[in-house]
Protein backbone atom coordinates (compact mmCIF):
# COMPACT_ATOMS: atom_id res chain seq x y z
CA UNK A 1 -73.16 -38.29 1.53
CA UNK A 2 -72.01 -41.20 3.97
CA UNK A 3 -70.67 -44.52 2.35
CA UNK A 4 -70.36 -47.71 3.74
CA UNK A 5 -67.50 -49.88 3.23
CA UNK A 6 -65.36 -52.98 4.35
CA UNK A 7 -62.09 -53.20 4.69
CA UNK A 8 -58.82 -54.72 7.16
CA UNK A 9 -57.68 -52.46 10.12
CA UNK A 10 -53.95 -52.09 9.78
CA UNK A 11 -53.49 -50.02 12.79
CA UNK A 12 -54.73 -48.71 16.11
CA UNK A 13 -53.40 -45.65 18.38
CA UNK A 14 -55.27 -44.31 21.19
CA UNK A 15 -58.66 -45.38 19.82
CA UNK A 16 -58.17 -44.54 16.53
CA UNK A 17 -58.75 -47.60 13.94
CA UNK A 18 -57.02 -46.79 10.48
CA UNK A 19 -58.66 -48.96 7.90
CA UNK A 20 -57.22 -50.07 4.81
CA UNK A 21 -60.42 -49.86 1.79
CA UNK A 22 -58.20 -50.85 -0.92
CA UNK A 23 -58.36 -47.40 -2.44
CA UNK A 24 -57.84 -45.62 0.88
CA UNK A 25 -56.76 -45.95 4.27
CA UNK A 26 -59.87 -44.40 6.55
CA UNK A 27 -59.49 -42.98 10.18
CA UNK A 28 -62.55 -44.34 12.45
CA UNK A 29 -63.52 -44.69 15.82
CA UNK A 30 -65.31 -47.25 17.07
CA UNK A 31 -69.48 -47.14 17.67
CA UNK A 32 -70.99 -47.25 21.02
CA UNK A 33 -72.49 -50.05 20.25
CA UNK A 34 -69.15 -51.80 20.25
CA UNK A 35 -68.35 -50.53 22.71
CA UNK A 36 -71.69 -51.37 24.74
CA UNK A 37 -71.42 -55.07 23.72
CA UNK A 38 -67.98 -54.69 25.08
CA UNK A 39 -66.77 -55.83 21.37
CA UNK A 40 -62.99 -54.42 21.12
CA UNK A 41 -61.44 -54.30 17.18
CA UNK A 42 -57.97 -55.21 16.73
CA UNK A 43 -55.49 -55.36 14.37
CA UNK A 44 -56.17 -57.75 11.39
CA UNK A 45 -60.14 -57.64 11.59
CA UNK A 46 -62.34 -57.14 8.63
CA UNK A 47 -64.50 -54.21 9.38
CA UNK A 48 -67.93 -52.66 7.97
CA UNK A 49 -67.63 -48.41 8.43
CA UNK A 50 -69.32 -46.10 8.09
CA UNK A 51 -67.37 -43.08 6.01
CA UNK A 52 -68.26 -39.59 7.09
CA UNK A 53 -68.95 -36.65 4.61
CA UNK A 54 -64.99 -34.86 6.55
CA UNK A 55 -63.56 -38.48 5.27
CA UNK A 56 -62.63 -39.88 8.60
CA UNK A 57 -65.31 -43.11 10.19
CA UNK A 58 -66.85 -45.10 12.31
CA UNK A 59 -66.05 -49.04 12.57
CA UNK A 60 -69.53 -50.00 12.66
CA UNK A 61 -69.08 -54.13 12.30
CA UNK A 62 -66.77 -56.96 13.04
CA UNK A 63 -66.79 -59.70 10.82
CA UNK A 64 -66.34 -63.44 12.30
CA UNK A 65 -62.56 -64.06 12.99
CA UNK A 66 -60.40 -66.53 11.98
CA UNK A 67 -58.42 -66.10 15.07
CA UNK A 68 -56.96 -63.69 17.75
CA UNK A 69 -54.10 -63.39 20.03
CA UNK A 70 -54.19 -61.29 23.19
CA UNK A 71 -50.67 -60.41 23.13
CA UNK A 72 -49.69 -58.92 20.82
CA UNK A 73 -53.58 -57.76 19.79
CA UNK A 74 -53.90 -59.37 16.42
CA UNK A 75 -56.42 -61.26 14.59
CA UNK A 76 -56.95 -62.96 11.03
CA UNK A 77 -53.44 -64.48 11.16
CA UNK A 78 -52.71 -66.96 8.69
CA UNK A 79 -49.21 -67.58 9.30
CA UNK A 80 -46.65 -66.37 11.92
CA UNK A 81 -43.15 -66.26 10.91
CA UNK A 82 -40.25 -67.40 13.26
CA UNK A 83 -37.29 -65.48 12.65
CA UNK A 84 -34.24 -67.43 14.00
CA UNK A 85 -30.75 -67.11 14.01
CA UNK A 86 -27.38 -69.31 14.61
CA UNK A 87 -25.42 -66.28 14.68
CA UNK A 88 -25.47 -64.11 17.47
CA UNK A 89 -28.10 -63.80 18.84
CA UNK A 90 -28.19 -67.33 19.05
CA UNK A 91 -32.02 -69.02 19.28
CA UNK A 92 -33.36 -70.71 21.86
CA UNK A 93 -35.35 -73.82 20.23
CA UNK A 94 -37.50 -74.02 23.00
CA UNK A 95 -38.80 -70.22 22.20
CA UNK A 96 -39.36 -71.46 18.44
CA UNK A 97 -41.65 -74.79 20.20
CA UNK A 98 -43.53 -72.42 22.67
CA UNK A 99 -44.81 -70.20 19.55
CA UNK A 100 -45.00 -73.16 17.23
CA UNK A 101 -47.49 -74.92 19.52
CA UNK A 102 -49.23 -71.55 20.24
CA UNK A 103 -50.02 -71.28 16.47
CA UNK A 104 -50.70 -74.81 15.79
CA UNK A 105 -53.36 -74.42 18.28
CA UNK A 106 -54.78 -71.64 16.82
CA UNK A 107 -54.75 -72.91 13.42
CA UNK A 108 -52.09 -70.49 12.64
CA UNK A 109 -48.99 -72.15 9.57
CA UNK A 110 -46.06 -71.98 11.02
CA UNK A 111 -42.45 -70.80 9.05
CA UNK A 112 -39.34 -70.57 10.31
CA UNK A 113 -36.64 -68.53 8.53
CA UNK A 114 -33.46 -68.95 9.88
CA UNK A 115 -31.29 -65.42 8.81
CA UNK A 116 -27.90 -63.90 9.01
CA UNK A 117 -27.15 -67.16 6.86
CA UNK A 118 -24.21 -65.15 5.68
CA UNK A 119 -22.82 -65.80 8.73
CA UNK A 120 -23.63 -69.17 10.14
CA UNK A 121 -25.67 -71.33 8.07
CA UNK A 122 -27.73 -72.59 10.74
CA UNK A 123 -27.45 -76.03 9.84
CA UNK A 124 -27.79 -77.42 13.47
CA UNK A 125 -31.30 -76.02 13.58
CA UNK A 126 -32.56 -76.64 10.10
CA UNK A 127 -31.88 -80.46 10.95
CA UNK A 128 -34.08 -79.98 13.86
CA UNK A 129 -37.06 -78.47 12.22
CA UNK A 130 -36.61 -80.28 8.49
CA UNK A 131 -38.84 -83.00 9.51
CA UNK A 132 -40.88 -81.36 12.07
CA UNK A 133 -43.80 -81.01 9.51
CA UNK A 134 -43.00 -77.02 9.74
CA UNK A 135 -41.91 -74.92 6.86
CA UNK A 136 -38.43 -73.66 7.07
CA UNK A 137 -36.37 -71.34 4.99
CA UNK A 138 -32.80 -70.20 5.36
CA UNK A 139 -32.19 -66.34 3.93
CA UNK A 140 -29.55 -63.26 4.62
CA UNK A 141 -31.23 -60.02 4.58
CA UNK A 142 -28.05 -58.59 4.38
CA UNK A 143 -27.22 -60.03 1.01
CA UNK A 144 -30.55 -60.86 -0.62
CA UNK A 145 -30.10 -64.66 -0.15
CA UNK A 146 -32.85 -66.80 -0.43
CA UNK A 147 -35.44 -63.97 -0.01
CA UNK A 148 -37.17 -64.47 -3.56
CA UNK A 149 -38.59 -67.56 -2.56
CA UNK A 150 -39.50 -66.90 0.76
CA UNK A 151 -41.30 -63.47 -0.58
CA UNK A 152 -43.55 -65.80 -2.88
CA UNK A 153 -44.41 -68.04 -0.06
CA UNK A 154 -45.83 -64.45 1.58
CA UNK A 155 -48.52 -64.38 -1.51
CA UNK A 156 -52.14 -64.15 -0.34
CA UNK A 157 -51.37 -64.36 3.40
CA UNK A 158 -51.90 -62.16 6.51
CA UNK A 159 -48.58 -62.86 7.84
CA UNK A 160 -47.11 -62.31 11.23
CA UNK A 161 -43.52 -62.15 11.97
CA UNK A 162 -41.80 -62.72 15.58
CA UNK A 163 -38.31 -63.38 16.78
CA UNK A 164 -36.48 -62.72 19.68
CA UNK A 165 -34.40 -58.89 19.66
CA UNK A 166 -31.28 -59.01 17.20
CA UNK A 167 -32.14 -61.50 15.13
CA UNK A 168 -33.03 -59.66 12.28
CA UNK A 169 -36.90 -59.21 12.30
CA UNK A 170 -36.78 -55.62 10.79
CA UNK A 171 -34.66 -56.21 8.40
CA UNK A 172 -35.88 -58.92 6.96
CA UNK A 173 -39.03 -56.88 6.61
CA UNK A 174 -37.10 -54.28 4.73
CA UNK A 175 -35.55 -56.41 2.57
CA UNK A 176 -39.22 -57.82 1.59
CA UNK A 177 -40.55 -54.67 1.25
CA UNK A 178 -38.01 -51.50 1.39
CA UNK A 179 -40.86 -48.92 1.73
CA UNK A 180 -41.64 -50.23 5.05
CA UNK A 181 -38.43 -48.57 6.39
CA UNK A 182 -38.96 -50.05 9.90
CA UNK A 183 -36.27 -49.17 12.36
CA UNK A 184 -33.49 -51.39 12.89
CA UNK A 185 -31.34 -52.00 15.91
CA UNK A 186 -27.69 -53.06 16.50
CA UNK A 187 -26.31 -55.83 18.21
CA UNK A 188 -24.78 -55.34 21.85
CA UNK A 189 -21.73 -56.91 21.42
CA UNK A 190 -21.35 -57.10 25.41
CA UNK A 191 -24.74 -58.82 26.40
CA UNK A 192 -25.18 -60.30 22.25
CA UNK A 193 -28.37 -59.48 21.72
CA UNK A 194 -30.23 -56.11 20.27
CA UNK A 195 -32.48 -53.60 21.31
CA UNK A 196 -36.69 -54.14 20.42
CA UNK A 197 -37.37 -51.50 17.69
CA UNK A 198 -41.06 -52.34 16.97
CA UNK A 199 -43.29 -50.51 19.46
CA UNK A 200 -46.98 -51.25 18.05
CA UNK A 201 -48.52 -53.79 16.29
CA UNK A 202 -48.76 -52.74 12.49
CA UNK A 203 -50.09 -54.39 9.01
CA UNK A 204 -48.18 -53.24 6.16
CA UNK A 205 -49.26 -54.39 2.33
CA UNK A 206 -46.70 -56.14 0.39
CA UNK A 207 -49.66 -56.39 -2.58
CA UNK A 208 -53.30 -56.72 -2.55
CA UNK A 209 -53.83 -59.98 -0.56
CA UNK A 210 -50.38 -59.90 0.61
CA UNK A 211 -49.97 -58.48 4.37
CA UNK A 212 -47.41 -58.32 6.80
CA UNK A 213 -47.52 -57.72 10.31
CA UNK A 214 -44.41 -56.22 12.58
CA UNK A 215 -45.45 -56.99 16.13
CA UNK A 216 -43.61 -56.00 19.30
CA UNK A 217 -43.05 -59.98 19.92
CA UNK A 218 -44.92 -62.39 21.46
CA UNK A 219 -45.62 -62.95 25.15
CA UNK A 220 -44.21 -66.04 27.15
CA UNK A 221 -47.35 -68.33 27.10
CA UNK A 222 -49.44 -69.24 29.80
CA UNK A 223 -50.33 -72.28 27.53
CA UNK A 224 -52.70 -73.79 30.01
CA UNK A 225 -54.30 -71.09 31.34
CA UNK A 226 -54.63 -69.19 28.09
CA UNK A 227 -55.19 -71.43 25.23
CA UNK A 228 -56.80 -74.30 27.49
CA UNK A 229 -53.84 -76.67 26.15
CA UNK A 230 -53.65 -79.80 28.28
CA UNK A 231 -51.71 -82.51 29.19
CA UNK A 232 -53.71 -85.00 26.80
CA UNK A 233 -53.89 -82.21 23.75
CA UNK A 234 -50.31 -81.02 23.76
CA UNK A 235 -49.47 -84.16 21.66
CA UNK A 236 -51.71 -82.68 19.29
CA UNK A 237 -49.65 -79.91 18.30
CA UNK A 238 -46.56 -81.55 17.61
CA UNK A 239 -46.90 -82.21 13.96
CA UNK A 240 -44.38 -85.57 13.67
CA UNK A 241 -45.84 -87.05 16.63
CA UNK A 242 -48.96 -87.85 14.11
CA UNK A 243 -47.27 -90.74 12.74
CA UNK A 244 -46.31 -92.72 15.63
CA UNK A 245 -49.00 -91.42 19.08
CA UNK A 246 -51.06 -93.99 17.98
CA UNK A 247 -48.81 -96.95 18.07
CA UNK A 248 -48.27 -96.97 21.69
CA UNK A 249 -48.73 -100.29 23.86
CA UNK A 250 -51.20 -97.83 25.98
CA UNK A 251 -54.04 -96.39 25.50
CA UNK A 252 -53.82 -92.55 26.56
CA UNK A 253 -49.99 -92.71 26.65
CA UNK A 254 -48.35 -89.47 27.24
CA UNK A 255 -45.17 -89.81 25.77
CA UNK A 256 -42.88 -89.12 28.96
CA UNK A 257 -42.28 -92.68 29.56
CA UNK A 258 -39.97 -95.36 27.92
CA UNK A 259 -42.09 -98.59 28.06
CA UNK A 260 -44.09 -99.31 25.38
CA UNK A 261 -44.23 -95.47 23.82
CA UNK A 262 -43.81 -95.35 19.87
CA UNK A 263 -42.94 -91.74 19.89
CA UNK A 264 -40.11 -92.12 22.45
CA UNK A 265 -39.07 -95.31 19.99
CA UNK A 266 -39.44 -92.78 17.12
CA UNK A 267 -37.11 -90.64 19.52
CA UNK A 268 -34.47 -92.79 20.38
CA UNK A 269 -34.32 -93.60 16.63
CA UNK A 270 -33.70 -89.95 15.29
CA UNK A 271 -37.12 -89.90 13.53
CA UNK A 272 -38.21 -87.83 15.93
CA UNK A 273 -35.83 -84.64 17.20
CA UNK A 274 -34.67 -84.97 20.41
CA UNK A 275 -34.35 -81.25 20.73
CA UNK A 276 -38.15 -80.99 20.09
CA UNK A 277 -39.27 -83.92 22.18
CA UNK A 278 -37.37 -82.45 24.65
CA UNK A 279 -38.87 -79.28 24.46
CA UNK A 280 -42.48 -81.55 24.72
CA UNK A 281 -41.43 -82.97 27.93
CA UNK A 282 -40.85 -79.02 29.28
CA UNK A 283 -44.07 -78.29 28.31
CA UNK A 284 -45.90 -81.17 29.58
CA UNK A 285 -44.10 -81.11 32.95
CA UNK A 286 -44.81 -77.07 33.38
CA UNK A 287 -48.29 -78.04 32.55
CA UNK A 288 -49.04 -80.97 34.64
CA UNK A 289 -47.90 -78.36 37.58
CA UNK A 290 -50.81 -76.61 36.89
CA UNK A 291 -53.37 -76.57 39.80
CA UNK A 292 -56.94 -77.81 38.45
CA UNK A 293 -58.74 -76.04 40.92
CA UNK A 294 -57.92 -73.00 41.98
């Protein structure tokens, strides 16, 4: 007898969805009538299927998401995790802003974890981020440090993690949850950074409610072009710019000039990060050369 029943796909390989039931993970294929309203499932999405008397399915639904991301194919994300480092690999802040603004966008929380705290503390970039309005921890997933508390802060969420090679990604997973046994990879000591291990997008459950997503990384945005970010809305997504973009002597500043700007006050100040303001003006000057019309 067929059943019908919801549940989260956690992976997909060739056009086969595996679906996560709770009591069971299900292999389906999608219906044609996905297919014919040109409906693609992804990673992360909350599914209806149809269960088959052999015990494999068909995804028969997709329920409303909360969000998506093109690459990597994901969807339902509540948070994305930043893994950074001070040690080599070193992190570029500007990668952590690009994704940061990405998420805020989507409505994604943003964390950043700065690991291999064993070995540099990362002090230089927890002062940038500490008043950003962003959530930061420090950790070693060599040595256990600081992962209790980060783990709890995983409770309930979809969460997806991201990080540029070497910095740890994998293991941090591991040291989350050792059954995921994700494959790690060393540092090159002569070009100091590692080798990508993750080759697919994957959910893995930490507890019921509690997911975690290894991705291949993220994509350098086309933040214009693909998230229709402008020149006036990019403002938006810089969390401690809230306080002060509205005490400007203009109307419609854009906080890239001196006179009269409250944020660039808020700048000069130290209130505001110069590493991150600087990391606005990047963004606002690779947007701005954006043709309109093309």
């Amino acid at each position: 007898m067929k059943e019908v029943s919801t549940g989260r796909i956690i992976k997909g390989i060739g056009g086969f969805y595996y679906v996560d039931i709770g009591k069971d993970i299900i292999t389906c294929r999608a219906r044609g009538k996905l297919r014919k309203l040109g409906e693609t499932p992804y990673v992360g999405d909350i599914v209806d299927i149809d269960i088959q008397n052999d015990s494999t399915g068909y995804v028969l639904n997709i329920h409303e998401r909360k969000n998506v991301l093109i690459r990597p194919p994901i969807s339902n994300i509540d948070t994305i995790v930043i893994v950074a480092s001070k040690a080599p690999p070193v992190t570029d802040s500007y990668f952590i802003d690009k994704i940061s603004v990405m998420a805020v966008f989507k409505n994604i929380e943003v964390c950043i974890v700065i690991n291999k705290c064993d070995e540099d503390n990362g002090d230089e970039l927890y002062d940038v981020y500490k008043n950003s309005g962003i959530k930061i921890f420090r950790v070693s997933a060599k040595n256990g440090d600081g992962i209790d508390e980060f783990k709890e802060y995983l409770t309930g969420k979809l969460t997806a993690f991201t990080g540029n090679s070497g910095v740890g990604k994998s293991t941090l997973i591991n040291s989350i949850m050792p059954q995921a046994g994700l494959e790690t990879g060393e540092i090159n000591a002569k070009i100091g950074r590692g080798r990508h291990t993750t080759r697919q997008v994957e959910i893995l459950k930490l507890s019921d409610g509690t997911w975690i997503a290894d991705t291949p990384g993220f994509s350098v945005f086309d933040i214009a072009a693909k998230d229709e970010i402008t020149t006036d809305t990019l403002q938006d997504f810089f969390p401690e710019f809230k306080e002060y973009k509205d005490s400007c002597q203009f109307v419609g500043c854009s906080h890239v000039k001196d006179y009269g700007c409250a944020v660039v006050d808020a700048v000069n100040c130290g209130k505001i990060q110069q590493s991150r303001y600087e990391s606005y003006k990047r963004m606002f000057e690779e947007l701005e050369s954006i043709p309109k019309y093309k």
